[in-house]
C-alpha atoms as a PDB file:
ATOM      1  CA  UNK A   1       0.000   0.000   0.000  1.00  0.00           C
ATOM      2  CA  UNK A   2       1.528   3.486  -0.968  1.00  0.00           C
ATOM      3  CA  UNK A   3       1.470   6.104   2.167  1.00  0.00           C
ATOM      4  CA  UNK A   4       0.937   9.670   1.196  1.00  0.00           C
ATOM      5  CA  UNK A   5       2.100  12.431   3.020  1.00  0.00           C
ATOM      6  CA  UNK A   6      -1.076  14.839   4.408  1.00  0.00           C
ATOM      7  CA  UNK A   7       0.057  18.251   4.658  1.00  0.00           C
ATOM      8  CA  UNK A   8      -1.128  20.760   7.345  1.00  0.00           C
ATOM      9  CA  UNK A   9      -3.680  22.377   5.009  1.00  0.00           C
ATOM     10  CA  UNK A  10      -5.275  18.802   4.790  1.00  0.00           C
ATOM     11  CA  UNK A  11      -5.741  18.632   8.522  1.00  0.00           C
ATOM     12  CA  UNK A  12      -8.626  20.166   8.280  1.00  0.00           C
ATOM     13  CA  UNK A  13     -10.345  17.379   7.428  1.00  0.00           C
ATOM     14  CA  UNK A  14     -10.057  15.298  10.464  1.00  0.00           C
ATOM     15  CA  UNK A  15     -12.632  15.273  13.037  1.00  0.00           C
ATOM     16  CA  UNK A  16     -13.620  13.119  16.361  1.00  0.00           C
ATOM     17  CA  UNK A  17     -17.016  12.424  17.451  1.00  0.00           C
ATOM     18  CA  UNK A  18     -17.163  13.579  20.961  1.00  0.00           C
ATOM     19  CA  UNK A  19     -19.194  11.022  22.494  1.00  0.00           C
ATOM     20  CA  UNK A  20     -17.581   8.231  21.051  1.00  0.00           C
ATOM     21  CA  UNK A  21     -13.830   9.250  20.356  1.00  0.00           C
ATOM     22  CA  UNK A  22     -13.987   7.957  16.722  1.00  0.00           C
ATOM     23  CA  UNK A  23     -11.957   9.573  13.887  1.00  0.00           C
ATOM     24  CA  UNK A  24     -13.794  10.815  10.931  1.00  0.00           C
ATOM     25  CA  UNK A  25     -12.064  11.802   7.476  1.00  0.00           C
ATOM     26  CA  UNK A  26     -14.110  14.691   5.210  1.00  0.00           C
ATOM     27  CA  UNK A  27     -17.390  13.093   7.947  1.00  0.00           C
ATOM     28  CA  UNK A  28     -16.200   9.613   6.831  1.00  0.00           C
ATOM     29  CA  UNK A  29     -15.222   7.194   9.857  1.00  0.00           C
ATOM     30  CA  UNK A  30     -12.110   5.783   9.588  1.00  0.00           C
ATOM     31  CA  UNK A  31     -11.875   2.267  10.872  1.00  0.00           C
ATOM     32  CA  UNK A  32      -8.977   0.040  11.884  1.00  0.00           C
ATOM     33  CA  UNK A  33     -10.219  -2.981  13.230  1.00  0.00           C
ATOM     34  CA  UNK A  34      -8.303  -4.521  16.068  1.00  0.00           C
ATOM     35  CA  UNK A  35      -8.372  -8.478  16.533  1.00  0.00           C
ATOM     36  CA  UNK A  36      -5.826 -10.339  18.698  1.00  0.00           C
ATOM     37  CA  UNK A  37      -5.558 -14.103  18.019  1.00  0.00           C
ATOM     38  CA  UNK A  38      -7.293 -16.947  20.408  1.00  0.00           C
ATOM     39  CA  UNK A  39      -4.737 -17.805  22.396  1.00  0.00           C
ATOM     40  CA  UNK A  40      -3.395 -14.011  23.402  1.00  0.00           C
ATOM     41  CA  UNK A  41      -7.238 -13.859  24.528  1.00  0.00           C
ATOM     42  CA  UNK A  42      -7.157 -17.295  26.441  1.00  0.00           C
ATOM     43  CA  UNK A  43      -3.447 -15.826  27.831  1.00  0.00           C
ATOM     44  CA  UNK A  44      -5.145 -12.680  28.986  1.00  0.00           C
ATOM     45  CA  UNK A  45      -7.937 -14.600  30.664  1.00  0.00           C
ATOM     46  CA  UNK A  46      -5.564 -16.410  32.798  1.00  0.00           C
ATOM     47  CA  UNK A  47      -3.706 -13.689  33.856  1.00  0.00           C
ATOM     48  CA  UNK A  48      -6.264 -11.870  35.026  1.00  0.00           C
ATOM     49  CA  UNK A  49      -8.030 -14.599  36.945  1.00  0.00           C
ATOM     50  CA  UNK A  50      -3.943 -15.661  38.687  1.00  0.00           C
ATOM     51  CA  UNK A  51      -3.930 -12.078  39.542  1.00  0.00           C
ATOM     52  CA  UNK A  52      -6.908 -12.058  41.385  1.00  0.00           C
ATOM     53  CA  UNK A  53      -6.502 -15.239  43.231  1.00  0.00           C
ATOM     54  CA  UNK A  54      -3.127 -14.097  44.201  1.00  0.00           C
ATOM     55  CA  UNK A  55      -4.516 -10.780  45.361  1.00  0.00           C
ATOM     56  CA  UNK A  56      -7.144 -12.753  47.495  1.00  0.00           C
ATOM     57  CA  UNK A  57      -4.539 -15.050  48.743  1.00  0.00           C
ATOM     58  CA  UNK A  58      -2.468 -12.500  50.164  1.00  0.00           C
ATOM     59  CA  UNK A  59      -5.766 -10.493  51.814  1.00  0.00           C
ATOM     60  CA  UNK A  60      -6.648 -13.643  53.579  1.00  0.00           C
ATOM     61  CA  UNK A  61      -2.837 -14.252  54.627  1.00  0.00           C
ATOM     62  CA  UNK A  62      -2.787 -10.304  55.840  1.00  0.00           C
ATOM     63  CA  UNK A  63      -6.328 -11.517  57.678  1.00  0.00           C
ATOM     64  CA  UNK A  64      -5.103 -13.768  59.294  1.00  0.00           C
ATOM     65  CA  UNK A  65      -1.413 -12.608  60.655  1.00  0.00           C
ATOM     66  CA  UNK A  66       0.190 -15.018  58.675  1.00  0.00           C
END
């Protein structure tokens, strides 16, 4: 894909929708979609949930005096 440089007269035609942060071209939205494969997901999931037993571990260790 060729990139072309926008110059600062061109900047004009960006714009953001207030209530939902998107980007808009000459009122066009611009999209870039964002996907992350399965197992970054599955990764993510897992980190979270050994974070919050490990946070709940050590609350019921601080409980306890131990």
């Amino acid at each position: 894909m060729a990139k072309k440089t926008i110059s600062q007269d061109q900047l004009d035609g960006f714009s953001i929708d207030e209530e939902t942060n998107q980007l808009f071209w000459h009122d066009r939205a611009i999209v870039t979609p964002i996907g992350l494969p399965w197992w970054v997901q599955v990764a993510a999931v897992v980190g979270g949930f050994a974070g919050a037993v490990t946070a709940l571990v050590n609350i019921i260790r601080l409980c306890l005096g131990k």
